[in-house]
Protein backbone atom coordinates (compact mmCIF):
# COMPACT_ATOMS: atom_id res chain seq x y z
CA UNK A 1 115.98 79.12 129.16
CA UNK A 2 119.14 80.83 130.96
CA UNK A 3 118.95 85.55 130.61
CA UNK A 4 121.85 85.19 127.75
CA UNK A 5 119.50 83.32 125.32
CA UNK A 6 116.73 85.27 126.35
CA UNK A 7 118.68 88.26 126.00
CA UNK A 8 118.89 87.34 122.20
CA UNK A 9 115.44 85.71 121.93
CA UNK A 10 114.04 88.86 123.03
CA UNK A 11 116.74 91.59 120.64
CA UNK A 12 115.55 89.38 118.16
CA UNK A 13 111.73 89.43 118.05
CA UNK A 14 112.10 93.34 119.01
CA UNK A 15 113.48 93.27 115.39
CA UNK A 16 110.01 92.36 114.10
CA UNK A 17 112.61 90.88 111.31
CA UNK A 18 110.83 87.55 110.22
CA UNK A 19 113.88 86.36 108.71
CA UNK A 20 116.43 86.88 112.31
CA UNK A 21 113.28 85.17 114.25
CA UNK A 22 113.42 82.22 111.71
CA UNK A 23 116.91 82.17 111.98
CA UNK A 24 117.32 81.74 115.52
CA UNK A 25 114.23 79.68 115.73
CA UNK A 26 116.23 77.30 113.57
CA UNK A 27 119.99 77.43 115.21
CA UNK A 28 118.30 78.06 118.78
CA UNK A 29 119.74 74.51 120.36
CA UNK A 30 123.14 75.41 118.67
CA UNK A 31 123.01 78.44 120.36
CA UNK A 32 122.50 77.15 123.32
CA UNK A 33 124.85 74.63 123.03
CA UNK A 34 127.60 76.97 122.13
CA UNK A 35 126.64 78.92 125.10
CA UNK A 36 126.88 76.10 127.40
CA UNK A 37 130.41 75.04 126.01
CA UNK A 38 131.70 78.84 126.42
CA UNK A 39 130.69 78.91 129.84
CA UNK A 40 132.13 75.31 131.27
CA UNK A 41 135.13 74.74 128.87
CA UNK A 42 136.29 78.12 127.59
CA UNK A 43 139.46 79.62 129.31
CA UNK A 44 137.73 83.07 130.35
CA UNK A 45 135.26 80.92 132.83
CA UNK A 46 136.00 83.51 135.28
CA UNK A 47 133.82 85.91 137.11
CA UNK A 48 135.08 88.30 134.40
CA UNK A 49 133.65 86.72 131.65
CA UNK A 50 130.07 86.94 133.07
CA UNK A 51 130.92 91.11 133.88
CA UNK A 52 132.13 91.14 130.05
CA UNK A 53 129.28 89.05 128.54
CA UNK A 54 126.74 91.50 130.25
CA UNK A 55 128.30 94.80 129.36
CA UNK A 56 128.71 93.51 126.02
CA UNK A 57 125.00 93.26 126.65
CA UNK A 58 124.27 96.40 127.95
CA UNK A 59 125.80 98.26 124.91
CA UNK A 60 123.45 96.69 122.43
CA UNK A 61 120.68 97.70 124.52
CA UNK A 62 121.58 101.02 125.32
CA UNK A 63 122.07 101.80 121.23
CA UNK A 64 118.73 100.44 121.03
CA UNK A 65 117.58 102.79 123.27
CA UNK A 66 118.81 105.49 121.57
CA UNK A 67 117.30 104.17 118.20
CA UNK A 68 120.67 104.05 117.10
CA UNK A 69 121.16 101.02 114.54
CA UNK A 70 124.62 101.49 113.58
CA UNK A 71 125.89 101.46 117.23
CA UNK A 72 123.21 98.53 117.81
CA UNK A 73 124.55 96.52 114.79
CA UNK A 74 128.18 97.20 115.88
CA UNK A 75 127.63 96.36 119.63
CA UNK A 76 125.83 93.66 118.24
CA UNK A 77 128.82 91.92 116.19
CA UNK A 78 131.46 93.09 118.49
CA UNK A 79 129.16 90.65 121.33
CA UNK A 80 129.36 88.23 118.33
CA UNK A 81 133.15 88.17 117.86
CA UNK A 82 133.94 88.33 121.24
CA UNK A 83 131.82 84.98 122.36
CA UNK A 84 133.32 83.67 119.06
CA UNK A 85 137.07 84.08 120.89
CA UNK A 86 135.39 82.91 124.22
CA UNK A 87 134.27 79.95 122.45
CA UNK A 88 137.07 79.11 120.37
CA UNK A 89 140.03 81.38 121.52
CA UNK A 90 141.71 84.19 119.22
C-alpha cells in the first residue's frame, strides 16, 4: 500500500465512523486505481503535484489536530476536488 492510501486508510479509521470504514473498504481498489491513473497519466505529473498532494495532506491533519471538524471536513473536500481535477482536469 503506497503513504497516499494509507494516508486515507488511516483519516478514516481515526473517524471510528463504521459507515466511512465500510465505504472505503468497499471502493478501496478504485481508489487505488484512481490514484495510480492521477499519478502516471494526469497532466500535473510533476514534482509539484506530489508537494501539492502532501500539503493538501498536511491541512487535513493539522485541523485534526486542532479538533477542528469544519476545517478538517473542508481540507478534506478541497483534497477531494483537487485530485478530482488532477484526475480528470477542470
Amino acid at each position: 500500500m503506497d503513504a497516499d492510501l494509507a494516508f486515507h486508510i488511516t483519516i478514516a479509521e481515526a473517524s471510528r465512523n463504521p459507515l466511512v470504514m465500510a465505504v472505503l473498504k468497499s471502493l478501496r481498489n478504485q481508489i487505488s486505481f484512481a490514484m495510480d491513473l492521477s499519478r502516471k497519466f494526469s497532466p500535473s505529473h510533476q514534482p509539484q503535484r506530489k508537494e501539492a498532494v502532501e500539503q493538501e495532506h498536511r491541512r487535513v491533519v493539522e485541523a485534526i489536530v486542532r479538533k477542528d471538524p469544519i476545517a478538517a471536513e473542508a481540507a478534506m473536500q478541497f483534497h477531494i476536488d483537487m485530485a478530482t481535477v488532477r484526475l480528470v482536469g477542470t
